[in-house]
N, C-alpha and C. Protein backbone atom coordinates (compact mmCIF):
# COMPACT_ATOMS: atom_id res chain seq x y z
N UNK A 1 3.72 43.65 -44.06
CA UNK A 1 4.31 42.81 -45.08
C UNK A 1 3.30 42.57 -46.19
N UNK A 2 3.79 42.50 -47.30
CA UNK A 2 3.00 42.67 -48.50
C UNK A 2 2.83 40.64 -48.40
N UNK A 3 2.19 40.49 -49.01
CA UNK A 3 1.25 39.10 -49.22
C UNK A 3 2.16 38.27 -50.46
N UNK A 4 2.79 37.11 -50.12
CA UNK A 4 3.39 36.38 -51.25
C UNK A 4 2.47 36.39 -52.41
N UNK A 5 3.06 36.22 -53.73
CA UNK A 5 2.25 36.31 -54.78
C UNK A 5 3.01 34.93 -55.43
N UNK A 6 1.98 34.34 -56.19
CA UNK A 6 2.06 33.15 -56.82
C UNK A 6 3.13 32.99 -57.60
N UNK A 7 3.99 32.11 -57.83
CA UNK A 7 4.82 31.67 -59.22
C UNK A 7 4.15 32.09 -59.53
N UNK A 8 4.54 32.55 -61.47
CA UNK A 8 3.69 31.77 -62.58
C UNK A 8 4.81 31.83 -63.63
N UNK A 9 4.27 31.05 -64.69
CA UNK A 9 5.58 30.47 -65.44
C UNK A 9 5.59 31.37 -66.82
N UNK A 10 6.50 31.23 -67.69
CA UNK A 10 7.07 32.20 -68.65
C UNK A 10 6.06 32.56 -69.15
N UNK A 11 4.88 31.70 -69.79
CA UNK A 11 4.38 31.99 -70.50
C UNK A 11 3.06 32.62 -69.88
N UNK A 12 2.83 33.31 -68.41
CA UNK A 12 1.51 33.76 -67.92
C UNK A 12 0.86 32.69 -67.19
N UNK A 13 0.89 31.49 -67.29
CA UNK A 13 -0.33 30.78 -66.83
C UNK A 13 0.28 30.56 -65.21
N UNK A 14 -0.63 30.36 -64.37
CA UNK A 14 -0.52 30.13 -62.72
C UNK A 14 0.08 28.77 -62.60
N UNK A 15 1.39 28.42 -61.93
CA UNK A 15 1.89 27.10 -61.49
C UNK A 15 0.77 26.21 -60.40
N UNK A 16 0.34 24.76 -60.67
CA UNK A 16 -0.49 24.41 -59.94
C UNK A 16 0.20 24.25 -58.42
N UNK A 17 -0.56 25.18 -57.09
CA UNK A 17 0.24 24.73 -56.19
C UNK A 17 -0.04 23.43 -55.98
N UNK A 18 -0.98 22.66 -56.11
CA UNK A 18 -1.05 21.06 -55.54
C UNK A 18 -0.36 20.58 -56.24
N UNK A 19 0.33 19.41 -56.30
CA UNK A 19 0.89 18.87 -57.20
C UNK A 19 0.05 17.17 -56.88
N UNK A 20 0.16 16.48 -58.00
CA UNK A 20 -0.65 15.49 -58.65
C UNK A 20 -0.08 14.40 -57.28
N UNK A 21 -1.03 14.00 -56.15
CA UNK A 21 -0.42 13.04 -55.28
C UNK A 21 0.14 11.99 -56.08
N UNK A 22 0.94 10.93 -55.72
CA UNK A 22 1.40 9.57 -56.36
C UNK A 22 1.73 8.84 -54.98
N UNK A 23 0.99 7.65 -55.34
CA UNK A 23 0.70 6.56 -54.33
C UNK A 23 1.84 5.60 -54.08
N UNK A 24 2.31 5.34 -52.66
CA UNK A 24 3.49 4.64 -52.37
C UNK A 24 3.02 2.85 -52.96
N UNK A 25 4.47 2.26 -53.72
CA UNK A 25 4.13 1.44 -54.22
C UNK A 25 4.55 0.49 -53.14
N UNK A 26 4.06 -0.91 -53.31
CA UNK A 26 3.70 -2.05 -52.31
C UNK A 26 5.19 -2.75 -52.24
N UNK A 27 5.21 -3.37 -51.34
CA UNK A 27 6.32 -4.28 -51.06
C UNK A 27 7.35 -3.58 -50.38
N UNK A 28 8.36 -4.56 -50.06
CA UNK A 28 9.47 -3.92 -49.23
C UNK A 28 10.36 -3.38 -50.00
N UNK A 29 10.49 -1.96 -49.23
CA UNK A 29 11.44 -0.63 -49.55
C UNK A 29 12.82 -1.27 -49.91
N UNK A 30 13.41 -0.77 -51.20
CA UNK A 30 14.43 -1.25 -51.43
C UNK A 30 15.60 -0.82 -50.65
N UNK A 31 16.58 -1.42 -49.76
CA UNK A 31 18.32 -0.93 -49.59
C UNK A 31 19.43 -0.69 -50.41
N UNK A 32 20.01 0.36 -50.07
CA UNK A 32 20.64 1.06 -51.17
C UNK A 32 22.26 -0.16 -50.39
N UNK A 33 22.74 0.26 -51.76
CA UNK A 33 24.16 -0.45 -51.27
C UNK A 33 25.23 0.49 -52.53
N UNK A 34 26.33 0.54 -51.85
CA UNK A 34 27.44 1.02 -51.88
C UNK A 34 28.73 0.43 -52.03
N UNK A 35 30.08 1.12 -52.98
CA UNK A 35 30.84 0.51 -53.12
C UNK A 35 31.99 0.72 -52.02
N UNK A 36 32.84 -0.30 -51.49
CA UNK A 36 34.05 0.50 -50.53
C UNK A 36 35.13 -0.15 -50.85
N UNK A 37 36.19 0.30 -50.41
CA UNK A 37 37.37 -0.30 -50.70
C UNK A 37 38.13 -0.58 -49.54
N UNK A 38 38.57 -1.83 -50.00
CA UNK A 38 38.62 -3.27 -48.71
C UNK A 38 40.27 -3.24 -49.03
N UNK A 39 41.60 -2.60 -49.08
CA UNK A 39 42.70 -2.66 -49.23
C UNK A 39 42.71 -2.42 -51.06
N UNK A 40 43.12 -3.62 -51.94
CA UNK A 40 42.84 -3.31 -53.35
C UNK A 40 41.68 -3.70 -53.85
N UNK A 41 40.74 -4.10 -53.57
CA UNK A 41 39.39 -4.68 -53.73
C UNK A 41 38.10 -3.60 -53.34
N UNK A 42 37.72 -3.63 -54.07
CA UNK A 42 35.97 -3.17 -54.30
C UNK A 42 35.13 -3.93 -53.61
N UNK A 43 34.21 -3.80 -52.71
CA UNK A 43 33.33 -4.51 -51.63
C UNK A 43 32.07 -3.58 -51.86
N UNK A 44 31.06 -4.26 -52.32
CA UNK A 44 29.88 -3.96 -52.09
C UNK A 44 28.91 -3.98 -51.16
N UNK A 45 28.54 -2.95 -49.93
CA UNK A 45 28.31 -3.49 -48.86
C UNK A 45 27.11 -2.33 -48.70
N UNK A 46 26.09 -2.64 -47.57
CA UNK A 46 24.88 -1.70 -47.17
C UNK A 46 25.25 -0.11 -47.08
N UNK A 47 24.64 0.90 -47.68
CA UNK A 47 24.52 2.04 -47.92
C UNK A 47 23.89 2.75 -46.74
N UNK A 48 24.10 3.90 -46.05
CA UNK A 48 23.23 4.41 -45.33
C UNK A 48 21.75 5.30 -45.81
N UNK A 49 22.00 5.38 -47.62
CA UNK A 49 20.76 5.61 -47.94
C UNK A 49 21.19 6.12 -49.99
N UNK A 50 20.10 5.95 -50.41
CA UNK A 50 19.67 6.51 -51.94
C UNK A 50 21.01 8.27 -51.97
N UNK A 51 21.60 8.27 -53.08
CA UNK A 51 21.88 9.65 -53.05
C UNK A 51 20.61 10.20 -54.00
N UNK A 52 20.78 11.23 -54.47
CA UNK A 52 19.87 12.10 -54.86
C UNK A 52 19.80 11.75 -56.46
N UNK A 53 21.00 11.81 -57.04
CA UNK A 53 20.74 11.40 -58.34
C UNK A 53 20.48 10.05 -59.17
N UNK A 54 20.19 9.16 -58.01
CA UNK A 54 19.35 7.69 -58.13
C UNK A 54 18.07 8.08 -57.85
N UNK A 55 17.74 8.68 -56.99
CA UNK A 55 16.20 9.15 -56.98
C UNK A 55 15.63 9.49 -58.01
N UNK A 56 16.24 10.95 -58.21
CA UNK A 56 16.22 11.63 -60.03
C UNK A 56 16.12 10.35 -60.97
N UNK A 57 17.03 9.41 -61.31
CA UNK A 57 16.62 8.36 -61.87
C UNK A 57 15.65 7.58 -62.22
N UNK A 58 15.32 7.36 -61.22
CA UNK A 58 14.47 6.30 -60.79
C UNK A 58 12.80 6.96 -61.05
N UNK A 59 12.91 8.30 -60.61
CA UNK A 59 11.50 9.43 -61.02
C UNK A 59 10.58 9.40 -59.98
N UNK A 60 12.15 9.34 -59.03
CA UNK A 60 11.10 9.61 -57.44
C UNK A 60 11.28 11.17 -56.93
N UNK A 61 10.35 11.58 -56.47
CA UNK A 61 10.60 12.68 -55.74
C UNK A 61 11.20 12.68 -54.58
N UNK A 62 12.18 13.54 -54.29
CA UNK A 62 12.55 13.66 -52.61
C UNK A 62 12.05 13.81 -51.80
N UNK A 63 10.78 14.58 -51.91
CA UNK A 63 9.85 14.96 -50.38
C UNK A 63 9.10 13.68 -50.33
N UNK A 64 8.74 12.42 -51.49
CA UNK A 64 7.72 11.30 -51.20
C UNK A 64 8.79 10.34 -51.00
N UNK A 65 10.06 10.66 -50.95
CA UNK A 65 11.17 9.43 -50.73
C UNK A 65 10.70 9.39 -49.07
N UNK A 66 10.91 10.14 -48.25
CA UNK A 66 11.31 10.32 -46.96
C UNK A 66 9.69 9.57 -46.40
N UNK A 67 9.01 10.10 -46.86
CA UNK A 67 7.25 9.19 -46.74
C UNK A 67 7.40 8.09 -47.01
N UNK A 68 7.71 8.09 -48.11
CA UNK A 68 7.46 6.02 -48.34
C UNK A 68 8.56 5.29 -47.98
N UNK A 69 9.64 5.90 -46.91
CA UNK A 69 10.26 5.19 -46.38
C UNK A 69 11.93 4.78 -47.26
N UNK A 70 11.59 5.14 -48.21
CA UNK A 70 13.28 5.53 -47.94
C UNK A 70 14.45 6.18 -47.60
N UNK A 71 15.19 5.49 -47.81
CA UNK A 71 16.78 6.15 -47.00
C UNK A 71 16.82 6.90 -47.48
N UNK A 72 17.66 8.54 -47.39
CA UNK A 72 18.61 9.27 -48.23
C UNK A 72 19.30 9.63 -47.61
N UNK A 73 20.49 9.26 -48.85
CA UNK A 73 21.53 10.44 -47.76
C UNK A 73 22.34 11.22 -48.95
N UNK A 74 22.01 12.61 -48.58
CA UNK A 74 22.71 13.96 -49.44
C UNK A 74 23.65 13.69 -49.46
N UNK A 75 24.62 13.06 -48.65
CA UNK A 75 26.15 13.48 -48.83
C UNK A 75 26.74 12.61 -49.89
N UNK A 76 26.21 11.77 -50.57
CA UNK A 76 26.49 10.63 -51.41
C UNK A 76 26.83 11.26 -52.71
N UNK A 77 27.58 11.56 -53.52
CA UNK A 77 27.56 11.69 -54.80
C UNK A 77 27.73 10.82 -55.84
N UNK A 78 27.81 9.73 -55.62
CA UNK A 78 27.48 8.38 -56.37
C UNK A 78 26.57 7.83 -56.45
N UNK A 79 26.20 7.17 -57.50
CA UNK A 79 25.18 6.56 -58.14
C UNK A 79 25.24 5.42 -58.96
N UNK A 80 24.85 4.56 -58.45
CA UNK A 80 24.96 3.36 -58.75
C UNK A 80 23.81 2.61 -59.65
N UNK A 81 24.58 2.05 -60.61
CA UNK A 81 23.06 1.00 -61.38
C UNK A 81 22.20 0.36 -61.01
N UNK A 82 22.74 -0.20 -60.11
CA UNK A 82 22.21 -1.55 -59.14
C UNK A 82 20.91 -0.89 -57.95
N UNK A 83 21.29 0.05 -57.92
CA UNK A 83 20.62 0.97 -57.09
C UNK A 83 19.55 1.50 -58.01
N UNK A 84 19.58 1.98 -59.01
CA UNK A 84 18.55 2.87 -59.90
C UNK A 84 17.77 1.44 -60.56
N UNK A 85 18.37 0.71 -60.54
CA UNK A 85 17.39 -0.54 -61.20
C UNK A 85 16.30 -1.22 -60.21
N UNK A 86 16.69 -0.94 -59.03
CA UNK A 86 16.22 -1.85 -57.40
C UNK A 86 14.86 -0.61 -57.41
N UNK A 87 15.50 0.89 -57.29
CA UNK A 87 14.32 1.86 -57.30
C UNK A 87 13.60 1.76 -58.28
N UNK A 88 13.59 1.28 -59.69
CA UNK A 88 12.92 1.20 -60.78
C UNK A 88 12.09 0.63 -60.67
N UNK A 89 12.52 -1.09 -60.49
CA UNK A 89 11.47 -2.14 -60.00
C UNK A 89 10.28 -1.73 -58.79
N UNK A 90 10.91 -1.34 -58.24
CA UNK A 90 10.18 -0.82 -56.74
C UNK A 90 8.85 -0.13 -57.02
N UNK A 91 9.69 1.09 -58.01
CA UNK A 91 8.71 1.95 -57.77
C UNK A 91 7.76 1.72 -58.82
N UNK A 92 7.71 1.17 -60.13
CA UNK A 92 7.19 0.27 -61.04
C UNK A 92 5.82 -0.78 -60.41
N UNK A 93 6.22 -1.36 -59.39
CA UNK A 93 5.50 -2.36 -58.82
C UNK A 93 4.06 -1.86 -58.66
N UNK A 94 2.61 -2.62 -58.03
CA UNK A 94 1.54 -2.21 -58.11
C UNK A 94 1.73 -1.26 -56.81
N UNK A 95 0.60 -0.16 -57.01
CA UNK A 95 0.68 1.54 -55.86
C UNK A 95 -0.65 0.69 -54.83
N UNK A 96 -0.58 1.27 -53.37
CA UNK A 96 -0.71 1.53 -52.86
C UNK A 96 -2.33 2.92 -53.00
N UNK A 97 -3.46 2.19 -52.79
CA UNK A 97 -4.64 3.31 -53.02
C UNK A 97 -4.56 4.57 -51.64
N UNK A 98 -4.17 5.81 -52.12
CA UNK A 98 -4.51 6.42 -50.78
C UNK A 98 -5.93 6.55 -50.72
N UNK A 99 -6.26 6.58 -49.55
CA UNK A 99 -7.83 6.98 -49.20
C UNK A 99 -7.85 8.19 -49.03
N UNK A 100 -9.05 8.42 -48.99
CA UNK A 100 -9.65 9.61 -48.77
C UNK A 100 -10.21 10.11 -47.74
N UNK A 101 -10.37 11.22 -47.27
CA UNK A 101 -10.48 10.96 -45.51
C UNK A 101 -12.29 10.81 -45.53
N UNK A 102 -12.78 11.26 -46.31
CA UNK A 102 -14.27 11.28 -46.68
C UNK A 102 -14.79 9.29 -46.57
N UNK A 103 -13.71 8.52 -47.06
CA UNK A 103 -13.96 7.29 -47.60
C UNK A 103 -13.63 6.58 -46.05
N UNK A 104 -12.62 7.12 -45.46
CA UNK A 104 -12.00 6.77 -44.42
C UNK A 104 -13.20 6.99 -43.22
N UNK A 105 -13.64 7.98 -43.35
CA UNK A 105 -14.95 7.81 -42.35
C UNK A 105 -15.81 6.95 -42.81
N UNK A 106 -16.49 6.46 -44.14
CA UNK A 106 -17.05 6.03 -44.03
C UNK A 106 -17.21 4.25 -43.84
N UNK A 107 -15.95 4.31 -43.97
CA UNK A 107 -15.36 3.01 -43.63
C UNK A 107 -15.18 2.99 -41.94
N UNK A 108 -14.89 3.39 -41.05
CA UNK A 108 -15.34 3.51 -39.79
C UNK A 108 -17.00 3.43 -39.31
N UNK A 109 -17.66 4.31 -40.10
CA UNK A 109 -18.53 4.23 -39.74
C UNK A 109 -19.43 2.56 -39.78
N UNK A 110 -19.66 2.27 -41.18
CA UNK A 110 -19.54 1.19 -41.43
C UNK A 110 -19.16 0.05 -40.10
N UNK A 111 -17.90 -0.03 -40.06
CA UNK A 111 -17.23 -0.69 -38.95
C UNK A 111 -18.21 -0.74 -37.76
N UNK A 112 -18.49 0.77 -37.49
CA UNK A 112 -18.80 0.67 -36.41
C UNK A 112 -20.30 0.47 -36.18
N UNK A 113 -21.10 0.28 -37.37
CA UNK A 113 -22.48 -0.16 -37.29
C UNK A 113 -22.45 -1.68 -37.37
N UNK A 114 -21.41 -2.47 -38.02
CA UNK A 114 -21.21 -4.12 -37.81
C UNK A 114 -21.35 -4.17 -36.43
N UNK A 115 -20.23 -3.49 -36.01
CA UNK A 115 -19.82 -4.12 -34.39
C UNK A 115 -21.22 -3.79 -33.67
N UNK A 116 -21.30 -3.00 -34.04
CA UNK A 116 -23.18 -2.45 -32.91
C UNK A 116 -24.37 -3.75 -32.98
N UNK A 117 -24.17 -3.94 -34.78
CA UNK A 117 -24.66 -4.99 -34.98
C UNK A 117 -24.62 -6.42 -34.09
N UNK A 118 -23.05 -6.45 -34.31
CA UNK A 118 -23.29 -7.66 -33.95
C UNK A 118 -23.00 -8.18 -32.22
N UNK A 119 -22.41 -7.36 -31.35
CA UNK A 119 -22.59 -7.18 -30.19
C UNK A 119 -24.13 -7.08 -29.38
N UNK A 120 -25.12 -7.11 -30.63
CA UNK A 120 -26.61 -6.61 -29.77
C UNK A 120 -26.81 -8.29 -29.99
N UNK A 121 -26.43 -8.77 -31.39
CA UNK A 121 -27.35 -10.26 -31.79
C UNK A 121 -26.28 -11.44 -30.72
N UNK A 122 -25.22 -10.76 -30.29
CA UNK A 122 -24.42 -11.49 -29.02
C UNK A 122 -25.14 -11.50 -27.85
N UNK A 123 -25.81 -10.44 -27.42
CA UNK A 123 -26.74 -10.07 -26.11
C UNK A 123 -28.01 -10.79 -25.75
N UNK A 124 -28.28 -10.71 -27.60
CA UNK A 124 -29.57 -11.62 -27.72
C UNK A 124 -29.87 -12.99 -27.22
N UNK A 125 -28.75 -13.08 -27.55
CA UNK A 125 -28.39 -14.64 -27.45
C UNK A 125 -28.23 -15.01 -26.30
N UNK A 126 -26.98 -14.38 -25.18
CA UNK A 126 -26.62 -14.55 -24.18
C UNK A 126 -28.17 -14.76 -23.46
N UNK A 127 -29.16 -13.84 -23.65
CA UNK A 127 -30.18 -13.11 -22.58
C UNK A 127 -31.35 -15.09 -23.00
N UNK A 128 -31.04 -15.31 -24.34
CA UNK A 128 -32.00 -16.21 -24.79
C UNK A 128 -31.77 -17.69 -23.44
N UNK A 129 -29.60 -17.35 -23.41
CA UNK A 129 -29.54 -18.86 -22.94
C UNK A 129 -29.71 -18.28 -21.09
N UNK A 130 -29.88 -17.11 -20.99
CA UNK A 130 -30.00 -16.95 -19.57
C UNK A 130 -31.32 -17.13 -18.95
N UNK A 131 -32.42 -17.02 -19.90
CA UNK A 131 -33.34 -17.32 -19.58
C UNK A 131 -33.87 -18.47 -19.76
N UNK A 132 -33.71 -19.41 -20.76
CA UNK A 132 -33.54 -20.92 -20.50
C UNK A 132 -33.14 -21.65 -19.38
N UNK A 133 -31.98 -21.11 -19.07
CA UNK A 133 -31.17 -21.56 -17.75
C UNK A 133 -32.07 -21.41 -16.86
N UNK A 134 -32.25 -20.17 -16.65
CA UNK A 134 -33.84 -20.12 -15.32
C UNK A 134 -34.48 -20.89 -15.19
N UNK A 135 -35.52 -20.97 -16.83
CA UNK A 135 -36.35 -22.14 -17.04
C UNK A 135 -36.02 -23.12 -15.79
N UNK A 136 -34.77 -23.71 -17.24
CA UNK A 136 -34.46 -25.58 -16.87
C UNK A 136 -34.29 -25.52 -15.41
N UNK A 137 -33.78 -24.39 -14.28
CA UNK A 137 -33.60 -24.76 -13.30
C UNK A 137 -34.70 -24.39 -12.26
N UNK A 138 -35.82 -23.43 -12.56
CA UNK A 138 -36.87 -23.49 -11.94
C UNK A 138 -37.53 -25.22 -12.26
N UNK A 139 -37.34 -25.59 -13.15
CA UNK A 139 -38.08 -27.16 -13.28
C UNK A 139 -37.03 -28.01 -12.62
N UNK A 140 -35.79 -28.37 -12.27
CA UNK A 140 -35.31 -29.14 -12.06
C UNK A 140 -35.74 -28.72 -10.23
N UNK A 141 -35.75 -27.79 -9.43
CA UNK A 141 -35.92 -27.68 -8.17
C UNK A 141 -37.54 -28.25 -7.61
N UNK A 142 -38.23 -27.58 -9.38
CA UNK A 142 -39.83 -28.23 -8.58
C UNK A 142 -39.61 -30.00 -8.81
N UNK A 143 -38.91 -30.63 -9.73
CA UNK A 143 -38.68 -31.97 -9.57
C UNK A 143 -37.86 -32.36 -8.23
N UNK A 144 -37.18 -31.47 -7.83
CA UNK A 144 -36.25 -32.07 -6.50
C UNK A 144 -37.45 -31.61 -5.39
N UNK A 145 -38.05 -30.73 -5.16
CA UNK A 145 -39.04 -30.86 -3.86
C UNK A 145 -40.02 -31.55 -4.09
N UNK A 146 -40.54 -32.38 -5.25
CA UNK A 146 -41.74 -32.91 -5.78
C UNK A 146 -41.00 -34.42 -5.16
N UNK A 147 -40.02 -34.94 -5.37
CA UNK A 147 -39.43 -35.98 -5.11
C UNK A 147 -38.68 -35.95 -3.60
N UNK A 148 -38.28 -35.03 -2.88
CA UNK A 148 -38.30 -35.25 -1.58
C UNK A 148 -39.75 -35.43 -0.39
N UNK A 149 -41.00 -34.27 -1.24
CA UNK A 149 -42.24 -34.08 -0.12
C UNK A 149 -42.71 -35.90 -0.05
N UNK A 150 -42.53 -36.03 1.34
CA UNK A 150 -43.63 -37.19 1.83
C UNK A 150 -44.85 -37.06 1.00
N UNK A 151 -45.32 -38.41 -0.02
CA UNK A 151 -46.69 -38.67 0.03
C UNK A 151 -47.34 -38.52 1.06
N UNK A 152 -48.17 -37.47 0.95
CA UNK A 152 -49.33 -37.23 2.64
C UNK A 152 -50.70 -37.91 1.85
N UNK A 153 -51.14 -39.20 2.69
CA UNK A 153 -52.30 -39.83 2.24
C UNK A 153 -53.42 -38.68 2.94
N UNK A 154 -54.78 -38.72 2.91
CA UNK A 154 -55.79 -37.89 3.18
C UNK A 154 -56.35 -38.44 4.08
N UNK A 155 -56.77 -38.15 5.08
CA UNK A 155 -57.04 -38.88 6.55
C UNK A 155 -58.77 -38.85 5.99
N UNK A 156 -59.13 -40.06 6.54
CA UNK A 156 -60.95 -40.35 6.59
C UNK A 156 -61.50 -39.54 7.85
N UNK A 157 -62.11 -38.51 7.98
CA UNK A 157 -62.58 -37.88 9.29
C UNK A 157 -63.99 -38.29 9.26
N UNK A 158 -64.38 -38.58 10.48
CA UNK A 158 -65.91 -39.06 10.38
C UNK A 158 -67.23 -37.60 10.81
N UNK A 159 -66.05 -36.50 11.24
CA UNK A 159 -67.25 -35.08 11.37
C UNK A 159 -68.24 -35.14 10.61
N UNK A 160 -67.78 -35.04 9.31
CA UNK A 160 -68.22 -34.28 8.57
C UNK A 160 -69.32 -34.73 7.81
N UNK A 161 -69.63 -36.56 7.92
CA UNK A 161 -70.29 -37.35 7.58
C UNK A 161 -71.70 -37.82 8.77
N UNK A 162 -72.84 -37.59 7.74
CA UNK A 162 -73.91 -38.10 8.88
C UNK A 162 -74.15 -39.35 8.56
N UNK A 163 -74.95 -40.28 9.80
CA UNK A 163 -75.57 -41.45 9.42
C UNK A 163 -77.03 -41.38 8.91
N UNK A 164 -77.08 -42.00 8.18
CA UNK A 164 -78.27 -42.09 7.88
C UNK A 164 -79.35 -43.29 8.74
């Protein structure tokens, strides 16, 4: 098999295959809603998703709809205002920074030199009050046998003494 060969567009130049990421914007994903008919009445009620030409509207792409969490549903051929105005706002709102996986490590790493950090100055500490504890309780036992031993007075022996 011969090797796909690139688009390129009318005028010669190479189509960029990456295309320019765009960052999912913040807040909650808008619900699409839909019109139905309730006997002679129009009822506006929850949508099972965006049709395609509210997306188009709105100047979302389809492959970053399904990522940032919205509905679609192809089979819809209606398009509603209320709907293209909800995606407008939405997608208008402040973005969402993607990271970088370069940034993303180093933000782990990071992380994980705090925690090293501060799990050792936890140890420190622990080891500081464990050995205090020893201390205070090697002194409190020599006060409890110091305060039970009988005063032993020193006996006068006369051996060891000559008369003169």
């Amino acid at each position: 098999m011969a090797p796909k060969r690139k688009k390129q567009a009318k005028d010669g130049e190479k189509i960029a295959e990456k295309t320019e990421k765009i960052a999912r914007p913040l807040g909650l994903v808008p619900l699409a809603t839909v019109l139905s008919r309730h006997g002679s009445t129009m009822v506006t009620r929850a949508g099972k998703g965006f049709s395609m030409d509210e997306l188009a509207a709105a100047g979302i792409p389809r492959n970053l709809a399904g990522r940032w969490g919205l509905q679609v549903d192809v089979r819809r051929r209606s398009s509603l205002e209320a709907n293209e105005g909800a995606l407008r706002t939405w997608s208008a709102g402040p973005a969402q920074k993607a990271a970088k996986v370069g940034e993303v490590k180093k933000l782990e790493a990071e992380v994980a030199k705090v925690e090293k950090e501060v799990v050792h100055e936890v140890e420190k500490e622990a080891a500081k009050a464990k050995k205090g504890a020893k201390k205070v309780e090697k002194e409190v036992a020599a006060e409890v046998e110091k305060a039970l031993k009988p005063r032993q007075r020193k006996k006068k022996s006369t051996k060891g003494k000559r008369s003169a």
